[in-house]
Protein backbone atom coordinates (compact mmCIF):
# COMPACT_ATOMS: atom_id res chain seq x y z
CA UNK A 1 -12.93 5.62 -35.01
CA UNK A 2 -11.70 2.18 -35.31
CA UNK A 3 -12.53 -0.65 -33.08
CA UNK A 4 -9.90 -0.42 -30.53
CA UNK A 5 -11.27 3.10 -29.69
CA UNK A 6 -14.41 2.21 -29.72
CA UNK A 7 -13.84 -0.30 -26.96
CA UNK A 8 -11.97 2.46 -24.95
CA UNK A 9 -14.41 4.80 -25.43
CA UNK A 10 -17.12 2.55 -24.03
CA UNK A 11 -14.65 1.47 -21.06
CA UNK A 12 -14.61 5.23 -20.24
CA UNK A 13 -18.78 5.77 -20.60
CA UNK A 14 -19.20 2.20 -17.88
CA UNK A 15 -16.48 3.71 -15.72
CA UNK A 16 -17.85 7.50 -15.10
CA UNK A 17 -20.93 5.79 -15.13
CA UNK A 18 -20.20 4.22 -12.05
CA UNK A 19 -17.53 7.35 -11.07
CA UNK A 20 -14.87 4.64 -10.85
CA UNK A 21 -11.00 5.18 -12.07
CA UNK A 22 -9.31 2.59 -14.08
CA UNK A 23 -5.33 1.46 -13.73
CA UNK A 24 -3.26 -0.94 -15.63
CA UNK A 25 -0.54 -2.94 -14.81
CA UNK A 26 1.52 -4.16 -18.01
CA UNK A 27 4.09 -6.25 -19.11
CA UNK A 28 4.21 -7.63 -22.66
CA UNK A 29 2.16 -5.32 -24.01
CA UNK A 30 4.40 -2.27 -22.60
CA UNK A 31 1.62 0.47 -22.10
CA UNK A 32 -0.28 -0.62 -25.05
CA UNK A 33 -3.71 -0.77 -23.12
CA UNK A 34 -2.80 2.47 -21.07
CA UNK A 35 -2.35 4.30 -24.21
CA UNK A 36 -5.87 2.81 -25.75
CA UNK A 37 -7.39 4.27 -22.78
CA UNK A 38 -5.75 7.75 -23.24
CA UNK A 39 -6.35 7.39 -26.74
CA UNK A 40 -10.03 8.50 -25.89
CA UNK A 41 -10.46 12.23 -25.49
CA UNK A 42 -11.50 12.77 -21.79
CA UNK A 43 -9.74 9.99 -20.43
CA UNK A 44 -8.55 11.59 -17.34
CA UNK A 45 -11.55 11.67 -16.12
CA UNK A 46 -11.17 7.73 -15.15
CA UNK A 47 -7.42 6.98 -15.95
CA UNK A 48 -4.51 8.29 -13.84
CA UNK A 49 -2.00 6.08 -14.16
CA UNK A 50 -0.55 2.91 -15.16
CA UNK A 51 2.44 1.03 -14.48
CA UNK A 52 4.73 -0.72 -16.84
CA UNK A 53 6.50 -3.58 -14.98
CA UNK A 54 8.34 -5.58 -17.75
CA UNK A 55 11.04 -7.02 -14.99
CA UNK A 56 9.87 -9.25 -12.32
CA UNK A 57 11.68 -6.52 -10.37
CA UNK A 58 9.68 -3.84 -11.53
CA UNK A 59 6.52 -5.88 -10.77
CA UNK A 60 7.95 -6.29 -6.86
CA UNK A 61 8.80 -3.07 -6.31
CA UNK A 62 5.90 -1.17 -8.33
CA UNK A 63 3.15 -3.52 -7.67
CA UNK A 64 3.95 -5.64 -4.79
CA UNK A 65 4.19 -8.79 -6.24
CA UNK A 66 5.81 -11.68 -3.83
CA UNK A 67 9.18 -12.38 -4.81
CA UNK A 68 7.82 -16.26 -3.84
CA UNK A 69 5.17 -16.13 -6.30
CA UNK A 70 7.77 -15.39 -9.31
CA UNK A 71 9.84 -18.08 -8.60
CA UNK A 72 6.84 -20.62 -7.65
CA UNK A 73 4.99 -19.56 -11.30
CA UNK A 74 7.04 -17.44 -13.06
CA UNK A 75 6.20 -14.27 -14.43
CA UNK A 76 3.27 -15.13 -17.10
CA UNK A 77 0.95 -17.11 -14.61
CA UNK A 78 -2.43 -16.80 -13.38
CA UNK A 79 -1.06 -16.08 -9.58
CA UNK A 80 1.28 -13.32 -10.73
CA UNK A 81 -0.86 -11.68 -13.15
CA UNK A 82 -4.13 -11.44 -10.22
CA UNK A 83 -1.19 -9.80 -8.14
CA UNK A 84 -0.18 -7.51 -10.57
CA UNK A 85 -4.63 -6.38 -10.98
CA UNK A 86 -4.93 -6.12 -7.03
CA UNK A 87 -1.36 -4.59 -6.69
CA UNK A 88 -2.09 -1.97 -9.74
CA UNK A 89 -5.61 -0.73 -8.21
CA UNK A 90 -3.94 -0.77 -4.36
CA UNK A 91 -0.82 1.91 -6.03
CA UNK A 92 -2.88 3.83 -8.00
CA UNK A 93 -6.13 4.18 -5.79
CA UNK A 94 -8.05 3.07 -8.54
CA UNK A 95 -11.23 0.63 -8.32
CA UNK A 96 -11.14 -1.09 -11.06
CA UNK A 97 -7.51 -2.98 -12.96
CA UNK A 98 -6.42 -4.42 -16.04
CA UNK A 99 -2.94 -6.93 -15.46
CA UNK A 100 -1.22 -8.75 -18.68
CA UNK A 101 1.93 -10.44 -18.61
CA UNK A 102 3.21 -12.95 -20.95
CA UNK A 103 5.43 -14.10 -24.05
CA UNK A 104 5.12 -11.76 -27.12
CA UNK A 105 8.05 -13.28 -28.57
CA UNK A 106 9.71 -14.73 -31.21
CA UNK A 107 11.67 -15.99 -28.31
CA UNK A 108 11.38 -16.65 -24.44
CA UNK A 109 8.66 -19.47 -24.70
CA UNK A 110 8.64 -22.82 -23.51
CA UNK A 111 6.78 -26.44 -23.84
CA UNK A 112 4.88 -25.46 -21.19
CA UNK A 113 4.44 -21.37 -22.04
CA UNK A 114 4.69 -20.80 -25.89
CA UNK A 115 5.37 -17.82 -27.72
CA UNK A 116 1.59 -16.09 -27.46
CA UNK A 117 1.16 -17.08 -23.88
CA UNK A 118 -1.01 -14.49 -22.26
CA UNK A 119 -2.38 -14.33 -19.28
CA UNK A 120 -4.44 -11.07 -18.29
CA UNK A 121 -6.50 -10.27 -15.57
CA UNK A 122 -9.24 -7.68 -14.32
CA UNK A 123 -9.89 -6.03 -10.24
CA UNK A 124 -13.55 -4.94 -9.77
CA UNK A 125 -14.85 -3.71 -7.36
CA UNK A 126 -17.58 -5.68 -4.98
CA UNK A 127 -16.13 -8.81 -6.56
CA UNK A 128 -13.27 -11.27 -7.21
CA UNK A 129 -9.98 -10.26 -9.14
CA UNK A 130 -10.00 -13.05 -12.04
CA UNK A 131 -8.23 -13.94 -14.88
CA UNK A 132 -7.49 -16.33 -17.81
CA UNK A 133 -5.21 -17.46 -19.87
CA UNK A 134 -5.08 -17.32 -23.83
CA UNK A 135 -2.87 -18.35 -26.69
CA UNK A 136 -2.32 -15.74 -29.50
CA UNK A 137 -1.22 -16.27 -32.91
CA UNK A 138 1.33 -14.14 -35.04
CA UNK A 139 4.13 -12.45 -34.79
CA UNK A 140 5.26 -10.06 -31.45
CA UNK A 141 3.23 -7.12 -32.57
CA UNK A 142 -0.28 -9.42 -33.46
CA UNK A 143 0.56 -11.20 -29.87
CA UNK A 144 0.69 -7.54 -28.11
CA UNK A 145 -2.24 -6.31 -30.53
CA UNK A 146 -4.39 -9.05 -29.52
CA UNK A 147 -3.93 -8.77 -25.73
CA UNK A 148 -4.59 -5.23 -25.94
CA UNK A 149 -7.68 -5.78 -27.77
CA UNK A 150 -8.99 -8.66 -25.37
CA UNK A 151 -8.14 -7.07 -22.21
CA UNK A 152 -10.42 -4.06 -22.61
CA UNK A 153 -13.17 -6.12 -23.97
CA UNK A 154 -13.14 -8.34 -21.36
CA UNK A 155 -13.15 -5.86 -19.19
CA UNK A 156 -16.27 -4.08 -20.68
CA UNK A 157 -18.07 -7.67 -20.64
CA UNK A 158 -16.92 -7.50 -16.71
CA UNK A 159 -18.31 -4.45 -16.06
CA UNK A 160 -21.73 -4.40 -17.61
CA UNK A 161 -22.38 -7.96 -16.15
CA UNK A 162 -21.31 -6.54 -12.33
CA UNK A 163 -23.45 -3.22 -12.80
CA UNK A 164 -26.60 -4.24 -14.43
């Protein structure tokens, strides 16, 4: 079982501890953390869905993002990707949400947003939606790696410091 799994496996053991269901919202990473979460045997029991919202279209219509808050921030931002977590867990009925969004590359970066730009973000319940921002290194497939990675970590972090 390699790490990745091992985090998702854990994920799973906080979450039916707690009998709460997990969603994801995704953009750069295209389903990657949805399908580290149904990589773990059992899954269903707190994953039912996910949504994939690479367009800032998609991310309107599936999630309920403000049209106002793409064009203010742009899709890889902190305001956007806490929209995408509460929009996610409102959808799917879920308590609990993972949201990334940001620039895998090799191209679409800027000064301001390089190429490994990612900003992810996590809905629990009882408590503030959050989410920060962090700069990956490599190529498109370390940059997606790496978020996927990070964003169920954090989220395990999350949830044993909110239920303990």
């Amino acid at each position: 079982m390699g790490k990745l799994n091992n985090l998702a496996a854990n994920l799973g053991e906080l979450l039916i501890g707690n009998q709460w269901q997990v969603t994801t919202a995704e953009s750069c990473t295209g389903g990657g953390v949805a399908a580290a979460i149904t990589s773990v045997a059992g899954s269903s029991k707190w994953f039912e869905q996910g949504f994939i919202t690479y367009s800032n279209a998609a991310k309107q219509q599936q999630l309920n993002v403000e049209e106002s808050l793409l064009d203010k921030h742009g899709a890889v931002s902190e305001p956007v990707v806490l929209a995408m977590a509460k929009g996610a867990c409102e959808q799917a009925g879920a308590n609990v949400g993972i949201a990334v969004s940001g620039i895998a590359g090799p191209g679409g970066g800027a000064v301001n947003k390089p190429v490994g730009t990612v900003w992810l973000a996590w809905a629990l319940p009882n408590t503030h939606t959050m989410a920060k921002c962090y700069c990956f290194e490599g190529d498109r497939e370390a940059v997606r790696s790496q978020a996927v990675v990070i964003a169920i970590s954090e989220l395990n972090k999350l949830l044993i410091k909110n239920t303990v």
